[in-house]
PDB file of N, CA and C in Angstrom:
ATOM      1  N   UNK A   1       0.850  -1.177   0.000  1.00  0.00           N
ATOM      2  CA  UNK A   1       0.000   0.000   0.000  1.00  0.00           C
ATOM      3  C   UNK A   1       0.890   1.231   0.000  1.00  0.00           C
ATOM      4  N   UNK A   2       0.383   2.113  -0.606  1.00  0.00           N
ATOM      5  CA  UNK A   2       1.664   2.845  -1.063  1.00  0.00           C
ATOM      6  C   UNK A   2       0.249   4.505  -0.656  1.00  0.00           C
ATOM      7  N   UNK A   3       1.383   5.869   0.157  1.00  0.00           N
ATOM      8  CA  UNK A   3       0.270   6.583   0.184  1.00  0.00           C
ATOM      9  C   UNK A   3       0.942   7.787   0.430  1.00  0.00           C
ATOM     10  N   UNK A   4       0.456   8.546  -0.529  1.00  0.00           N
ATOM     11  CA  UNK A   4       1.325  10.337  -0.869  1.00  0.00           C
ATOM     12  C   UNK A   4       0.968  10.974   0.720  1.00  0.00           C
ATOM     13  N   UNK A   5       2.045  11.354   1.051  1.00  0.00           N
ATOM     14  CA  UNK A   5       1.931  12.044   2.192  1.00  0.00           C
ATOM     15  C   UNK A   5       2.708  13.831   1.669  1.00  0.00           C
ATOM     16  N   UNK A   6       1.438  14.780   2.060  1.00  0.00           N
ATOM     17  CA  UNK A   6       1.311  16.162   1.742  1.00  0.00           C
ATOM     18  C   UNK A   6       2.952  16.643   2.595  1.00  0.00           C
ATOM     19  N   UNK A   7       4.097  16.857   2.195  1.00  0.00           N
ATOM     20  CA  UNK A   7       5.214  16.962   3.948  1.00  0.00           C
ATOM     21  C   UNK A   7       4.760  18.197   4.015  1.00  0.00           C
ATOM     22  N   UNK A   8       4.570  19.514   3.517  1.00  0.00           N
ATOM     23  CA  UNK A   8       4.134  20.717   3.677  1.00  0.00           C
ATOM     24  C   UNK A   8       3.070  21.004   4.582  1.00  0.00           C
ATOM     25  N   UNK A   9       2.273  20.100   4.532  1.00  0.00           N
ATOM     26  CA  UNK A   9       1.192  20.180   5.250  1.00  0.00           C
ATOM     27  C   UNK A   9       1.087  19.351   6.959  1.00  0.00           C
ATOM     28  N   UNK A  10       2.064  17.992   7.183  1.00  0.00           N
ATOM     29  CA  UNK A  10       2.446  17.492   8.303  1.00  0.00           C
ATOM     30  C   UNK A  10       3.399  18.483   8.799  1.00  0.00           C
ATOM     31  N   UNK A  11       4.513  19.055   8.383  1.00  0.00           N
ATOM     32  CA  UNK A  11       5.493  20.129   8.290  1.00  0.00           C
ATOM     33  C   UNK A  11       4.248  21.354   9.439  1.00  0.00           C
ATOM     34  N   UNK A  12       3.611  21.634   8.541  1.00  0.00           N
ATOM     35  CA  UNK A  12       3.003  22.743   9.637  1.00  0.00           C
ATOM     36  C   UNK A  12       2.305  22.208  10.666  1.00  0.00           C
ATOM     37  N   UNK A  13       1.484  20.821  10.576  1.00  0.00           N
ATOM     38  CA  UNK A  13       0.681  20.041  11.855  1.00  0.00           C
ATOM     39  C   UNK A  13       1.683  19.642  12.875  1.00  0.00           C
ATOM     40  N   UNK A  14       2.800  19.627  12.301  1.00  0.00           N
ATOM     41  CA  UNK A  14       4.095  19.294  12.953  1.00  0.00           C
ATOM     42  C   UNK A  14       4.259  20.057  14.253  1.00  0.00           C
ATOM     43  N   UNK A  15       3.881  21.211  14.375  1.00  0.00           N
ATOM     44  CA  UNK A  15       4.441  22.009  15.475  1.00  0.00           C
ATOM     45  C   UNK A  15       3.452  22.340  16.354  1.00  0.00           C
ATOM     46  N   UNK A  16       3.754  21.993  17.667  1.00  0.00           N
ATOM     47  CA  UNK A  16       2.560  22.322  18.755  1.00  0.00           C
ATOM     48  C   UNK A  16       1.880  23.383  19.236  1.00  0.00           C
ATOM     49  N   UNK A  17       2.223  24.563  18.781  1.00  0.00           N
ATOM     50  CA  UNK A  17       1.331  25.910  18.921  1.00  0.00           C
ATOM     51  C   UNK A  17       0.468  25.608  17.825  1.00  0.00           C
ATOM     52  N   UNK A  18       1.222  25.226  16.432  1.00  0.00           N
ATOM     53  CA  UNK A  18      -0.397  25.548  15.431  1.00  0.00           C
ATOM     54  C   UNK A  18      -0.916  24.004  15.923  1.00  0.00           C
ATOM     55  N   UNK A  19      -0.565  23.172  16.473  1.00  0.00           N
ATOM     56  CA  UNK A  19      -1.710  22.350  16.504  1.00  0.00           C
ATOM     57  C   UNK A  19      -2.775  22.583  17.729  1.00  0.00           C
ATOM     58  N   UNK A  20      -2.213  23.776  18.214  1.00  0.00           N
ATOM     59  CA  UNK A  20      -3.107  24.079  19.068  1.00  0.00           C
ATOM     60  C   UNK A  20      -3.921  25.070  18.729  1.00  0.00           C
ATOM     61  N   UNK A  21      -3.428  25.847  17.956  1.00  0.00           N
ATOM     62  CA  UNK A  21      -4.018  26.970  17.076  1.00  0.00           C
ATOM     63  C   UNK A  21      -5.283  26.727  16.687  1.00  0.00           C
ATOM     64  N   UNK A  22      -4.840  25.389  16.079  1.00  0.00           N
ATOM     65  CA  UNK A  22      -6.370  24.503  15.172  1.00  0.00           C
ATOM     66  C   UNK A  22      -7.363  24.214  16.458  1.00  0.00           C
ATOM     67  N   UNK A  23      -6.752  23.987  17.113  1.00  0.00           N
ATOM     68  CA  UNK A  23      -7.578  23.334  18.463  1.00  0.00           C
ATOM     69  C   UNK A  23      -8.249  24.401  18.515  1.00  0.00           C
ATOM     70  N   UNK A  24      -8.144  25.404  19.088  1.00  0.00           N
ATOM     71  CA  UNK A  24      -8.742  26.994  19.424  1.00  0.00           C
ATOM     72  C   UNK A  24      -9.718  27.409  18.532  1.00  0.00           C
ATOM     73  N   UNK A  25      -9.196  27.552  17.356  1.00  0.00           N
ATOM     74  CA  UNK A  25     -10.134  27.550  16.189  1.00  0.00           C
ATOM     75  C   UNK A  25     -11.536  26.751  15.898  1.00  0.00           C
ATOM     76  N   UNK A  26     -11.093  25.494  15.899  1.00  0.00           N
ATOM     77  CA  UNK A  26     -11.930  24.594  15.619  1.00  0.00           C
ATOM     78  C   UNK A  26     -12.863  24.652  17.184  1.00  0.00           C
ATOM     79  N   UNK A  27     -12.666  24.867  18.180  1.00  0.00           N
ATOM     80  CA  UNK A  27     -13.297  24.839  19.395  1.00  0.00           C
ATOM     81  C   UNK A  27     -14.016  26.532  19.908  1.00  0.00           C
ATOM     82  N   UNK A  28     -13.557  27.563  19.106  1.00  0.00           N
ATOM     83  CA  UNK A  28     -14.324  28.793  19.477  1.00  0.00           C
ATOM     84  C   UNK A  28     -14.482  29.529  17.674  1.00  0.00           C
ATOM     85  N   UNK A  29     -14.589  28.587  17.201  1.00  0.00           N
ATOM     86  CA  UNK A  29     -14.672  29.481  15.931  1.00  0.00           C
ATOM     87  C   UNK A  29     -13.284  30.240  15.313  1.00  0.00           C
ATOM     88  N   UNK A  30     -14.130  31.285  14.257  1.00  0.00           N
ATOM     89  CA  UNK A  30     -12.990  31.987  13.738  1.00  0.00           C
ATOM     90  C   UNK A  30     -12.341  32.799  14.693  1.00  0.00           C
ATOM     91  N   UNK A  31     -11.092  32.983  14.248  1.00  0.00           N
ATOM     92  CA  UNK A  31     -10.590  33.994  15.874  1.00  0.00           C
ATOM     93  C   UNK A  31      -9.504  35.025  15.007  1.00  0.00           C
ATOM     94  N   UNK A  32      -8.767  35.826  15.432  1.00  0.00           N
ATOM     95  CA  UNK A  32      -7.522  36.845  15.201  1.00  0.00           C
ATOM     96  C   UNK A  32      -6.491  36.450  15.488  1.00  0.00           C
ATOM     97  N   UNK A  33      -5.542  37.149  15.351  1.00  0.00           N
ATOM     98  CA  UNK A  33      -3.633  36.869  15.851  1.00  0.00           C
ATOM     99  C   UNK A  33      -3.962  37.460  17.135  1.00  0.00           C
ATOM    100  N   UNK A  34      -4.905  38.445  17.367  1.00  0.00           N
ATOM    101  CA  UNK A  34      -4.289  38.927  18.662  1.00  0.00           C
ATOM    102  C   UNK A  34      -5.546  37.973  19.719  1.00  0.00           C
ATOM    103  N   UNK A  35      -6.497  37.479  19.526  1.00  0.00           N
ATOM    104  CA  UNK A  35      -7.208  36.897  20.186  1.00  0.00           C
ATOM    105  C   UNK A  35      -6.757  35.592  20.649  1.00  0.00           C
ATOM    106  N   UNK A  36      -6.005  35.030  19.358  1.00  0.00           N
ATOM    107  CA  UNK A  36      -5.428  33.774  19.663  1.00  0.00           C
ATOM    108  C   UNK A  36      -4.203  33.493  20.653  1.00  0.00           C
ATOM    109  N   UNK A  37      -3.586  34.972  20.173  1.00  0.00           N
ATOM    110  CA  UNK A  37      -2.306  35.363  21.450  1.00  0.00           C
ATOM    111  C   UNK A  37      -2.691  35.471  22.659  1.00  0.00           C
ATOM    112  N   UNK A  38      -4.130  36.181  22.856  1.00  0.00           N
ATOM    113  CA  UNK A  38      -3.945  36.165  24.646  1.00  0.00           C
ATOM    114  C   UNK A  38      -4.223  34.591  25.222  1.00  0.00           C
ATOM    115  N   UNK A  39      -4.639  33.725  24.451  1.00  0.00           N
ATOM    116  CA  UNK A  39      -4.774  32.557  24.578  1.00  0.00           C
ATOM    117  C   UNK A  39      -2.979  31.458  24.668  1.00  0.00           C
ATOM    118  N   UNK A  40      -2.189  31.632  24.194  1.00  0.00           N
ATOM    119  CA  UNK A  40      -1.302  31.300  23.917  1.00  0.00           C
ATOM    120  C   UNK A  40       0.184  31.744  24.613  1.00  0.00           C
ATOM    121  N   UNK A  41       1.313  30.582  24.821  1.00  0.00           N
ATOM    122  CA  UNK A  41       2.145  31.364  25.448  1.00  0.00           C
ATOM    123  C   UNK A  41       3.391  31.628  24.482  1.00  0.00           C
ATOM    124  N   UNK A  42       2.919  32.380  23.193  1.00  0.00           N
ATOM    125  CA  UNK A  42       3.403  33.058  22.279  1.00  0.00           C
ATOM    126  C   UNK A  42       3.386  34.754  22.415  1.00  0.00           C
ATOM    127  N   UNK A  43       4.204  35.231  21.281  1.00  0.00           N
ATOM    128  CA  UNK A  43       3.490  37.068  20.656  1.00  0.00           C
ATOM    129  C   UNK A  43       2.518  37.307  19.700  1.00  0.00           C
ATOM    130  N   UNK A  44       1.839  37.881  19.624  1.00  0.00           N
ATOM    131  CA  UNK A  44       1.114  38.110  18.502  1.00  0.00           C
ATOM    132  C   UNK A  44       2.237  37.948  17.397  1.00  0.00           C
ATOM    133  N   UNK A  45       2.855  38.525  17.137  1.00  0.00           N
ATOM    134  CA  UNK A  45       3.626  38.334  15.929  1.00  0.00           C
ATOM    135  C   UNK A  45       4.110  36.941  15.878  1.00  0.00           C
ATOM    136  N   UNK A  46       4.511  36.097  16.609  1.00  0.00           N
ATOM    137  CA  UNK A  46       4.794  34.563  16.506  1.00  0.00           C
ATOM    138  C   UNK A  46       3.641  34.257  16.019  1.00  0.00           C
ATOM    139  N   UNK A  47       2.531  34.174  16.848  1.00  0.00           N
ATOM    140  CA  UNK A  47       1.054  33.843  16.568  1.00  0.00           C
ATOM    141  C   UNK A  47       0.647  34.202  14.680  1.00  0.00           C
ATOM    142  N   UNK A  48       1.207  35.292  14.469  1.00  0.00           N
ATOM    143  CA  UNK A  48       0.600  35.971  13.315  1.00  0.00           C
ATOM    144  C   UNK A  48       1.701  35.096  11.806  1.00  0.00           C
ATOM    145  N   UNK A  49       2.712  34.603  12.208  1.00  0.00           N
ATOM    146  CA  UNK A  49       3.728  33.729  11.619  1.00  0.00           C
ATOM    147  C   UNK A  49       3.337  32.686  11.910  1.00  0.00           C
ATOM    148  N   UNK A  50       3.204  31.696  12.765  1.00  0.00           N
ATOM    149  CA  UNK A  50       2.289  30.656  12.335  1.00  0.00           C
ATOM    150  C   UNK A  50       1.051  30.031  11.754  1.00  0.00           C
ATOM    151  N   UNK A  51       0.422  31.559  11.743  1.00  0.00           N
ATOM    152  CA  UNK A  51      -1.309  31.278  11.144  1.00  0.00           C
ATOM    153  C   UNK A  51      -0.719  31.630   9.586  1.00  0.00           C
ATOM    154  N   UNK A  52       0.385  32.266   9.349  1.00  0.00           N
ATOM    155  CA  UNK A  52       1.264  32.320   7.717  1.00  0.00           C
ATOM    156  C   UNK A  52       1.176  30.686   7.512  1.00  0.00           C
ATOM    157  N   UNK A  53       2.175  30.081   8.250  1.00  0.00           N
ATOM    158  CA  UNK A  53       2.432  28.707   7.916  1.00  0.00           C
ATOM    159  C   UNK A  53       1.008  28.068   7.840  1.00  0.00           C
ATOM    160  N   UNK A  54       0.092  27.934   8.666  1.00  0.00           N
ATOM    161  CA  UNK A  54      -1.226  27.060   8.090  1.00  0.00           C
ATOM    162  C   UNK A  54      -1.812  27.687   7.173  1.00  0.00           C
ATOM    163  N   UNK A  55      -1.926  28.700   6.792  1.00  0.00           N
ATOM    164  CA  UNK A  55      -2.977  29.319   5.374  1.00  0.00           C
ATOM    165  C   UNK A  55      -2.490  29.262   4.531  1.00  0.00           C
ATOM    166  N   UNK A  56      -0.806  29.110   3.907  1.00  0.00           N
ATOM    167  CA  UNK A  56       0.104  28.708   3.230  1.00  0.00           C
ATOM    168  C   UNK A  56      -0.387  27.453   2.856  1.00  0.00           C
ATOM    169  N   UNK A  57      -0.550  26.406   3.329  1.00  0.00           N
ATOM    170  CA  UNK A  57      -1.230  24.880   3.305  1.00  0.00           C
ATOM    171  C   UNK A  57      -2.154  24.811   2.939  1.00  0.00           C
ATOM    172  N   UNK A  58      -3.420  25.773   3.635  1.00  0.00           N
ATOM    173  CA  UNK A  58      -4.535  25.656   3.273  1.00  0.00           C
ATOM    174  C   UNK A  58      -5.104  25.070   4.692  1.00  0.00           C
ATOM    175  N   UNK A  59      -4.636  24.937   5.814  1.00  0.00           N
ATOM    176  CA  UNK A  59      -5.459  24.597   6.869  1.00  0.00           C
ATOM    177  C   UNK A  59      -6.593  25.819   7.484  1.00  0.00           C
ATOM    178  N   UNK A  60      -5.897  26.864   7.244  1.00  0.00           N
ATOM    179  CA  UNK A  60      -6.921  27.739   7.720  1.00  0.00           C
ATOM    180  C   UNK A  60      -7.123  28.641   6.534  1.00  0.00           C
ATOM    181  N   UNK A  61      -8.138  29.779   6.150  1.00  0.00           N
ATOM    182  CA  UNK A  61      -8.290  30.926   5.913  1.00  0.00           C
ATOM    183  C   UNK A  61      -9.046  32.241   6.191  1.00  0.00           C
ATOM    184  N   UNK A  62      -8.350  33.162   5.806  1.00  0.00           N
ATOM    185  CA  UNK A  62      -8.265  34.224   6.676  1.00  0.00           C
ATOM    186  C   UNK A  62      -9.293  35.856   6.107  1.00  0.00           C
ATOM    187  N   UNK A  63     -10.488  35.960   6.881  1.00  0.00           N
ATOM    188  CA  UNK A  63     -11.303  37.195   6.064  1.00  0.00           C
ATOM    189  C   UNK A  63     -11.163  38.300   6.397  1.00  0.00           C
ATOM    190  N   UNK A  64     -10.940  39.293   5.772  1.00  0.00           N
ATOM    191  CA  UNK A  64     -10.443  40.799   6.152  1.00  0.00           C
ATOM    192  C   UNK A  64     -11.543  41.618   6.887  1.00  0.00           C
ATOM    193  N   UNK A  65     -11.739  41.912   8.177  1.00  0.00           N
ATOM    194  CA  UNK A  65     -12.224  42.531   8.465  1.00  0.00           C
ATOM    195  C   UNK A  65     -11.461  43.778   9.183  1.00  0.00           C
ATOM    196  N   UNK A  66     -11.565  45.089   8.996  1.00  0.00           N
ATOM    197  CA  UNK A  66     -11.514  45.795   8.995  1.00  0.00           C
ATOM    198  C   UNK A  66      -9.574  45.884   8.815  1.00  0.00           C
ATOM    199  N   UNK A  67      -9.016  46.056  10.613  1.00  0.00           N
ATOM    200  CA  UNK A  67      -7.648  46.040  10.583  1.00  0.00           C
ATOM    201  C   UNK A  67      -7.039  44.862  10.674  1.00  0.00           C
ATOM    202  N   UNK A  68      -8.031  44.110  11.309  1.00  0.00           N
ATOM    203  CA  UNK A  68      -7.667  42.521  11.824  1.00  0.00           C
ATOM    204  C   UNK A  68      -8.306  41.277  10.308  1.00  0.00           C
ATOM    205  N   UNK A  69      -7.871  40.207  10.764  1.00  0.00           N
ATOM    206  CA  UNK A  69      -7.800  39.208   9.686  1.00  0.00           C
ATOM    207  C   UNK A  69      -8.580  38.092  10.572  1.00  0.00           C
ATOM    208  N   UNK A  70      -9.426  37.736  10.269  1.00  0.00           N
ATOM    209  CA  UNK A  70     -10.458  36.629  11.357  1.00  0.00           C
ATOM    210  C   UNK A  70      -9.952  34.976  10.048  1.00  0.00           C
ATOM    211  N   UNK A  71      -9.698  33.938  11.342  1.00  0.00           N
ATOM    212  CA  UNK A  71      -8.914  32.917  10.499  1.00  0.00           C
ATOM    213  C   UNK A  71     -10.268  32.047  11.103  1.00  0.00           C
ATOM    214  N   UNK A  72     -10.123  31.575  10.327  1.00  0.00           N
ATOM    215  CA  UNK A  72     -10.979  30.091  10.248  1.00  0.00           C
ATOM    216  C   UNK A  72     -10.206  28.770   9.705  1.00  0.00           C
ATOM    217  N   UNK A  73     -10.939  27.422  10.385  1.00  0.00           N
ATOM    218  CA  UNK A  73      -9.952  26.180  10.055  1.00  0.00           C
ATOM    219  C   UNK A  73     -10.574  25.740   8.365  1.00  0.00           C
ATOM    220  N   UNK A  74      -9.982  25.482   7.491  1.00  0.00           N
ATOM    221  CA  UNK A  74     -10.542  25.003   6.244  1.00  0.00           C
ATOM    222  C   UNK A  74     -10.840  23.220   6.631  1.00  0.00           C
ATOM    223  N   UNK A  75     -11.891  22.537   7.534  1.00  0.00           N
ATOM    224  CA  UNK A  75     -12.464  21.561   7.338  1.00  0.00           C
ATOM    225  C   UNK A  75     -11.993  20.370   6.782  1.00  0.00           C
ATOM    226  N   UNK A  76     -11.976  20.854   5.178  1.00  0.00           N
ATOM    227  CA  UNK A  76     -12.046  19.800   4.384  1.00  0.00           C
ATOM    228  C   UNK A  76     -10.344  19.345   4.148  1.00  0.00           C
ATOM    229  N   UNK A  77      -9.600  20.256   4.539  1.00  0.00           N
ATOM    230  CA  UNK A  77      -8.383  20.298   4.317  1.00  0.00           C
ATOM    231  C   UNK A  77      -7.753  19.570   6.090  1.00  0.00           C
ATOM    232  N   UNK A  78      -8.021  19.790   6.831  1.00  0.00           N
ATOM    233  CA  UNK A  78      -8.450  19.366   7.712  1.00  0.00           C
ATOM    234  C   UNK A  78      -8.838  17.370   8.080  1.00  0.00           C
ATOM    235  N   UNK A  79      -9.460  17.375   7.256  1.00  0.00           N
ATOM    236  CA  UNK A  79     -10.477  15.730   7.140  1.00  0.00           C
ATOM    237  C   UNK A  79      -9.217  15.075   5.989  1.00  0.00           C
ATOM    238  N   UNK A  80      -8.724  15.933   4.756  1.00  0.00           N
ATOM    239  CA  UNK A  80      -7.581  15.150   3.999  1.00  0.00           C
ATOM    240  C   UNK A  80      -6.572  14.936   5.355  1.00  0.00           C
ATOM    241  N   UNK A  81      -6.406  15.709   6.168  1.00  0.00           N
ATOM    242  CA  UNK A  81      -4.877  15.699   6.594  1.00  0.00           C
ATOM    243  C   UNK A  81      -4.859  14.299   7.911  1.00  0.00           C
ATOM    244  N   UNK A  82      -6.625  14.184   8.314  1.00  0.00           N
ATOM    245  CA  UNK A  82      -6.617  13.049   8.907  1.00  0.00           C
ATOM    246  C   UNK A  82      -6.785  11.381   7.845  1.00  0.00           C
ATOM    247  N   UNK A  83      -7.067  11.764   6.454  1.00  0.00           N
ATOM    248  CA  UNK A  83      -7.440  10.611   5.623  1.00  0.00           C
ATOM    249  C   UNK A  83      -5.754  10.356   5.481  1.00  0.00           C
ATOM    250  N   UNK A  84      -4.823  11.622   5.496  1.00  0.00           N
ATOM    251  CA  UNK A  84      -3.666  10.450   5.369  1.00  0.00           C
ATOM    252  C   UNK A  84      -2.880  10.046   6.870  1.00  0.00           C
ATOM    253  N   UNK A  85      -2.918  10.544   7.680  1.00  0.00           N
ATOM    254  CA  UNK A  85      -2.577  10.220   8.958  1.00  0.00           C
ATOM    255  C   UNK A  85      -3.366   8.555   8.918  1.00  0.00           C
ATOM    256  N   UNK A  86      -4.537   8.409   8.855  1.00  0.00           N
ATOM    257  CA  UNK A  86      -5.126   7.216   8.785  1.00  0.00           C
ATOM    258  C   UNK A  86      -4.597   6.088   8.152  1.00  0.00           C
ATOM    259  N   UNK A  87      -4.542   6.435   6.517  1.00  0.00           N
ATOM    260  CA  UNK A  87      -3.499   5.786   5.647  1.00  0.00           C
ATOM    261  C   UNK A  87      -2.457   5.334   5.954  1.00  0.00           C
ATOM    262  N   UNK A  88      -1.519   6.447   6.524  1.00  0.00           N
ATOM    263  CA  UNK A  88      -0.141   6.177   6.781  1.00  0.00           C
ATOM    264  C   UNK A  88      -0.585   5.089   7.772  1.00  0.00           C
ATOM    265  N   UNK A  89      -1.006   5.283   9.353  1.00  0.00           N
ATOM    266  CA  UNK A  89      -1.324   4.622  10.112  1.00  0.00           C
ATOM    267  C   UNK A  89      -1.565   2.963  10.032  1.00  0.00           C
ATOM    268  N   UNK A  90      -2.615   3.001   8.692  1.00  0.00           N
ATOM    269  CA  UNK A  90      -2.924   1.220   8.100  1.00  0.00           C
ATOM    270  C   UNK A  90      -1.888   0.698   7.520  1.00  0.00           C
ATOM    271  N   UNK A  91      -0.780   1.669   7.245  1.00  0.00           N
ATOM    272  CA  UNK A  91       0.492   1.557   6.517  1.00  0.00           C
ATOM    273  C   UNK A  91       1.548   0.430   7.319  1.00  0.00           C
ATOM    274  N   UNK A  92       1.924   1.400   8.332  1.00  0.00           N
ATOM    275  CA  UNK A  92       2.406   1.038   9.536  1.00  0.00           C
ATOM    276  C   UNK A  92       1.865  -0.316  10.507  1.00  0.00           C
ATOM    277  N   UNK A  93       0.289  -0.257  10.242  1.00  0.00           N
ATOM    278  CA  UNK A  93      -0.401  -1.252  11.193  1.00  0.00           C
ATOM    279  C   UNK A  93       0.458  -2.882  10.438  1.00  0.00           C
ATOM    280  N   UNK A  94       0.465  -2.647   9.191  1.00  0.00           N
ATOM    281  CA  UNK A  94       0.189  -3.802   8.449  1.00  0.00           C
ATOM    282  C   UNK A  94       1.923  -4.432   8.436  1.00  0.00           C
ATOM    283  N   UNK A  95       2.888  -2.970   8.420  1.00  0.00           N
ATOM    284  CA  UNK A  95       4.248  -3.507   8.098  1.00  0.00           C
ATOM    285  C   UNK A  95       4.250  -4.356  10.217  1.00  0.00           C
ATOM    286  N   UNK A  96       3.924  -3.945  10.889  1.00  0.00           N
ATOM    287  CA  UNK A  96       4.135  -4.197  12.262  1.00  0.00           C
ATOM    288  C   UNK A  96       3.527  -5.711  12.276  1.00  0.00           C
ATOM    289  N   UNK A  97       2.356  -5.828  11.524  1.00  0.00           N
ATOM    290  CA  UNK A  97       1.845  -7.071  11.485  1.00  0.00           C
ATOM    291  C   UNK A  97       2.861  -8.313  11.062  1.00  0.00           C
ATOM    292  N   UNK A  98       2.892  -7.708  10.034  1.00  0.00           N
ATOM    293  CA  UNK A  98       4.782  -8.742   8.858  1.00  0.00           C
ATOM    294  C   UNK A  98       5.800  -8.798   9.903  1.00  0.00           C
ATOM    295  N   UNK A  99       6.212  -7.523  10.548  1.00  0.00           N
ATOM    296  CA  UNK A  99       7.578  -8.143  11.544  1.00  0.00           C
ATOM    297  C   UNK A  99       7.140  -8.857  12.502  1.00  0.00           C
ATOM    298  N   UNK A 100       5.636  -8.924  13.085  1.00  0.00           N
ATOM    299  CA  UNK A 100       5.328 -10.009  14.022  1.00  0.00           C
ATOM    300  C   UNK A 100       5.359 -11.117  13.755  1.00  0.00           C
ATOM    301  N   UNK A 101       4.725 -11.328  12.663  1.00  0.00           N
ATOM    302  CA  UNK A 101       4.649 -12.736  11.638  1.00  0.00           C
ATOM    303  C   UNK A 101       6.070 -13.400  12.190  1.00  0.00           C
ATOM    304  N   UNK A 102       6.913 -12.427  11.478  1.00  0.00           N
ATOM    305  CA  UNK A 102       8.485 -12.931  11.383  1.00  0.00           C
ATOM    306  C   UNK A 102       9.264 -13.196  12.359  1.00  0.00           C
ATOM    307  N   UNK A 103       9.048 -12.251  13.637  1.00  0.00           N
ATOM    308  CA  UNK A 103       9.552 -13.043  14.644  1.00  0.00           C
ATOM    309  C   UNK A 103       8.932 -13.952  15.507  1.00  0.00           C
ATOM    310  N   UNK A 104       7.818 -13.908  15.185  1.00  0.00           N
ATOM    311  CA  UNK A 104       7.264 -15.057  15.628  1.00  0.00           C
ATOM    312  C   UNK A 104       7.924 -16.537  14.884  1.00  0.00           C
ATOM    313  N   UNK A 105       7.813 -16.709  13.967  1.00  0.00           N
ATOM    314  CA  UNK A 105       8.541 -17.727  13.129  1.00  0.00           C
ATOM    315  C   UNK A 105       9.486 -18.066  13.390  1.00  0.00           C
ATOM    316  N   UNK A 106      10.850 -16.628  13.545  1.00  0.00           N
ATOM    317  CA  UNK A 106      12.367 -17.127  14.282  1.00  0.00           C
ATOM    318  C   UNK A 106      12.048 -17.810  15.166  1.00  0.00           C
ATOM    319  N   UNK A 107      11.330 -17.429  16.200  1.00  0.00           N
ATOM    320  CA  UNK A 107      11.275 -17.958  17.908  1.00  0.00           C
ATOM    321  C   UNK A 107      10.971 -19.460  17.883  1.00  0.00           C
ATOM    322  N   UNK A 108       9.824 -19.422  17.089  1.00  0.00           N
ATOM    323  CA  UNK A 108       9.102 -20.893  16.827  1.00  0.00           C
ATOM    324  C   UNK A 108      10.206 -21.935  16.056  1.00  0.00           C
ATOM    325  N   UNK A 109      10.715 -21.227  14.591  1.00  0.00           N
ATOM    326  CA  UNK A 109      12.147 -22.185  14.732  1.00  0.00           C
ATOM    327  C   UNK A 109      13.202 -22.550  15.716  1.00  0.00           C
ATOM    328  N   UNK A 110      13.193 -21.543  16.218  1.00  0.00           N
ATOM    329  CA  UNK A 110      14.838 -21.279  17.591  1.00  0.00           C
ATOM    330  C   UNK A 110      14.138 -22.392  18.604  1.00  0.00           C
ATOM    331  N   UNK A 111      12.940 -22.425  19.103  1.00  0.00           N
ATOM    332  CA  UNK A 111      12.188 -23.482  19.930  1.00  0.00           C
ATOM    333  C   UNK A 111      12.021 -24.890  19.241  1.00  0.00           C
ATOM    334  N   UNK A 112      11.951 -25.349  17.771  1.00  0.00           N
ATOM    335  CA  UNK A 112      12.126 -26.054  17.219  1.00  0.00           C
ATOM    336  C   UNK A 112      13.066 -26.996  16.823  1.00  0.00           C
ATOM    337  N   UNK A 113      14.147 -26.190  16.744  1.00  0.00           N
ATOM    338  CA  UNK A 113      15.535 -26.480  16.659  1.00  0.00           C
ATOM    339  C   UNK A 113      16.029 -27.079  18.302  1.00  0.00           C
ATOM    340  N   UNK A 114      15.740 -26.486  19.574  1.00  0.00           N
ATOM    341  CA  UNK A 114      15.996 -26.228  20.866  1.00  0.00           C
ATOM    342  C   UNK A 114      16.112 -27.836  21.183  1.00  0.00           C
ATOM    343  N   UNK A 115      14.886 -28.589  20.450  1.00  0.00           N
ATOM    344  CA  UNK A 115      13.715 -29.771  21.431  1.00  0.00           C
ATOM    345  C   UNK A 115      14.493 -31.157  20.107  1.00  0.00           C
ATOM    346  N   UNK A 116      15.820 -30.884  19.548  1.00  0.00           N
ATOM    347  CA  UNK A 116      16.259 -31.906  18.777  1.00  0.00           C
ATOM    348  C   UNK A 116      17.595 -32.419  19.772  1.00  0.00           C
TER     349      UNK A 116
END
């Protein structure tokens, strides 16, 4: 099983402020750099550089209101980034399955061999 993984997009899920970012978002709605900052133990300007890195991706986007920029999580972009986490995951489940197989087999020979 073979499965394209976005790195640009794990790359930004990668780091624990924006995955908390999303958290915030996704749990109070659209929010600001500076709303999200008093929430956070960042600066607004850190804050305002990482919501760069997710809208860059496409995890969030961002509507102009007045001076401020209100971000929202993009969902659907969102639901891909868990369809390949999942993927990868069945990826992994299945290679873990094969090395069990296999050492199970050594052992069972090594016990086989043991009882001659």
């Amino acid at each position: 099983m073979s499965t394209t993984v976005d790195d640009a997009l794990w790359s930004a899920i990668g780091d624990p402020i924006r995955r908390t970012m999303i958290d915030l978002l996704l749990s109070g709605g659209p929010g600001t750099a500076t709303s999200l900052s008093e929430r956070l133990p960042v600066t607004r300007q850190a804050v305002a550089k990482h919501l760069a890195v997710l809208d860059r991706v496409g995890l969030i986007h961002a509507t102009p209101a007045g001076r401020e920029r209100h971000y929202r999580v993009d969902e659907a972009q969102l639901a891909r980034a868990v369809a390949q986490l999942s993927a990868v995951g069945a990826t992994w489940d299945a290679r873990l399955r094969r090395i069990k197989r296999i050492a199970e087999a050594i052992e069972r020979n090594r016990n086989d061999n043991r009882g001659d």
